[in-house]
Protein backbone atom coordinates (compact mmCIF):
# COMPACT_ATOMS: atom_id res chain seq x y z
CA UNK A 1 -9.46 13.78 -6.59
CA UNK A 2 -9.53 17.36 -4.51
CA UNK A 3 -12.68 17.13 -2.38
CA UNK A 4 -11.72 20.70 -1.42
CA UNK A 5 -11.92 21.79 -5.58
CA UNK A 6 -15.25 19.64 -5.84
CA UNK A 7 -17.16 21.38 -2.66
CA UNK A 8 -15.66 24.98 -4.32
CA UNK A 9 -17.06 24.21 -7.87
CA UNK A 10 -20.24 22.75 -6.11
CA UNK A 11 -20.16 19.67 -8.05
CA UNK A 12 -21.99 16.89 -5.16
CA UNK A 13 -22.73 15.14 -7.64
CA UNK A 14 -19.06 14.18 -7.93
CA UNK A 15 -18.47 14.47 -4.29
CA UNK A 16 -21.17 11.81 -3.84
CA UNK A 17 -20.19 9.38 -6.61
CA UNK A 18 -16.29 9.38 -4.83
CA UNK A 19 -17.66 8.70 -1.44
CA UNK A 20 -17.45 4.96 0.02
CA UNK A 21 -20.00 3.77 2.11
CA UNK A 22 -20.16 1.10 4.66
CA UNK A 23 -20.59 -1.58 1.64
CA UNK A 24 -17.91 -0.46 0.10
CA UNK A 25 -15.16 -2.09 -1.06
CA UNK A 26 -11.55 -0.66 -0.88
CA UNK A 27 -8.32 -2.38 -2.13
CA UNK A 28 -4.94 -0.87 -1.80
CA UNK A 29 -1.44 -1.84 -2.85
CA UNK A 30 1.46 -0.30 -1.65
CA UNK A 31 3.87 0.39 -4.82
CA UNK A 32 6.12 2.09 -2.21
CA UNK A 33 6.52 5.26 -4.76
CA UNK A 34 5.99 7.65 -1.72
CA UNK A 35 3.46 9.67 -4.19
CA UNK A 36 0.15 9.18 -1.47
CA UNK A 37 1.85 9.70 1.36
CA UNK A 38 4.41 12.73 0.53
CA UNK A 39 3.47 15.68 3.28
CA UNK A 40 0.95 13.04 5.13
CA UNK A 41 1.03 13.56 8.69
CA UNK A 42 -2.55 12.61 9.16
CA UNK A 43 -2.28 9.01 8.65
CA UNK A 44 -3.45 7.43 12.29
CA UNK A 45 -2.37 4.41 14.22
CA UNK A 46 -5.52 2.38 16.50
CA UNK A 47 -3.91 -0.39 18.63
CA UNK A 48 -4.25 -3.23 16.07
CA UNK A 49 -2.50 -1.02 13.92
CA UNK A 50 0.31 -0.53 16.49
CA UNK A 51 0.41 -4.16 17.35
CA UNK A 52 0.45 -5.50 13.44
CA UNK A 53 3.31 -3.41 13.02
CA UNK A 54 5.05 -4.68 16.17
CA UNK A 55 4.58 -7.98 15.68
CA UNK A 56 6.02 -7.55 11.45
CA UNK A 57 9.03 -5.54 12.18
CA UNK A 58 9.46 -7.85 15.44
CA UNK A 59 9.72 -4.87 17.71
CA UNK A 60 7.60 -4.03 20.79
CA UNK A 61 4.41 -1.66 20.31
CA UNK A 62 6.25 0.51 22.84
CA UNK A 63 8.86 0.71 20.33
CA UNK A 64 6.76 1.32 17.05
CA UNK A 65 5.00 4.29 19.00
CA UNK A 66 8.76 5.55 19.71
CA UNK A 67 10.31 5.20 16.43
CA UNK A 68 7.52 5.64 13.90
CA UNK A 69 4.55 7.63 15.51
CA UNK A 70 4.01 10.69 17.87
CA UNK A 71 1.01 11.17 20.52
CA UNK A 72 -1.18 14.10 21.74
CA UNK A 73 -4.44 14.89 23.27
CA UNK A 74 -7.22 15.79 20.49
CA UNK A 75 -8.01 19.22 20.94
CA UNK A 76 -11.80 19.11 21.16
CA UNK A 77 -12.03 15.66 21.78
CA UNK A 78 -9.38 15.09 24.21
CA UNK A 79 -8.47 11.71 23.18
CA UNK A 80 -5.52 10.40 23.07
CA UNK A 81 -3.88 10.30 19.58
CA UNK A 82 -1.11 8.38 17.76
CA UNK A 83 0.11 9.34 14.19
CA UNK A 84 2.38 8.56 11.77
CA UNK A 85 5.33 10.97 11.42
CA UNK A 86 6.44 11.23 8.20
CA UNK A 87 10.44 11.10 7.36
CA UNK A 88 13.11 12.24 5.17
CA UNK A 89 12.98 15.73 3.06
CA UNK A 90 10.01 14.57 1.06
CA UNK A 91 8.11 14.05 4.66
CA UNK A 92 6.62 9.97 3.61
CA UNK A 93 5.44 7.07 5.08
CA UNK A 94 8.42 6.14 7.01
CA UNK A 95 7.97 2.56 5.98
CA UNK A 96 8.62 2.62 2.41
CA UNK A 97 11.86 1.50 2.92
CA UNK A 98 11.18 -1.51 4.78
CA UNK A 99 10.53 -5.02 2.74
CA UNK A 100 7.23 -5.21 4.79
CA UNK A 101 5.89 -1.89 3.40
CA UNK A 102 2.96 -3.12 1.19
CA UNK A 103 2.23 -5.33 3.97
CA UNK A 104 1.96 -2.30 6.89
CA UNK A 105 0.34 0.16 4.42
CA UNK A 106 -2.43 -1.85 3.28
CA UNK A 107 -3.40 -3.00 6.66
CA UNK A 108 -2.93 0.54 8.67
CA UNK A 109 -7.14 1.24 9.49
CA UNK A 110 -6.34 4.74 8.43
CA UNK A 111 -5.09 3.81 4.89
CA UNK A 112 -8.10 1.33 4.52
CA UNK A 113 -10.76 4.07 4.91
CA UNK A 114 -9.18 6.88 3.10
CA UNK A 115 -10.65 7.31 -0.42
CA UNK A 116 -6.97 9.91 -0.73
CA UNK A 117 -4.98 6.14 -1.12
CA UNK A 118 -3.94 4.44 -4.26
């Protein structure tokens, strides 16, 4: 779905009908195939995320924030924020590789609320 071709064509119908709500329920599997996460460098990390990842991969969060994510300062918001950086010449999740990928995915707040996933 391209929200961006929907709002163009004016369909809101459509737009509407794809929207989740607050009831909503969302369910995600990670077939770690790279295909919704290729080019994704908006996926973002809250603390839980940070610390679920720390405490599968058995590093510290200090050291997920190093080795998987990169901070700045929201422009207009000026809050701090921590994203994924995608990896390798097709730019995906940088967990794919690792046997706790579905895992991570799935339970990454960012991934949970995007209606982009799966």
């Amino acid at each position: 779905m391209d929200i961006r071709k929907l709002v163009e064509e004016g369909r809101t119908e459509e737009i509407e009908r794809q929207l989740m709500d607050l009831d909503s329920e969302f369910r995600f599997k990670c077939r770690k195939c790279g295909k919704c996460c290729k080019h994704q460098n908006t996926i973002l990390f809250n603390t839980r995320d940070i610390f679920n990842i720390a405490c599968k991969l058995q590093m510290t969060m200090e050291e997920v924030i190093n080795e998987y994510a990169e901070t700045y300062i929201g422009g207009a918001s000026k809050i701090p924020v921590v994203h994924m950086v995608p990896r390798g010449k097709n730019e995906v999740c940088p967990f794919l590789k690792e046997a706790s990928a579905p895992f991570i995915t799935a339970n990454l707040l960012s991934v949970r609320y995007s209606r982009w996933v799966g």
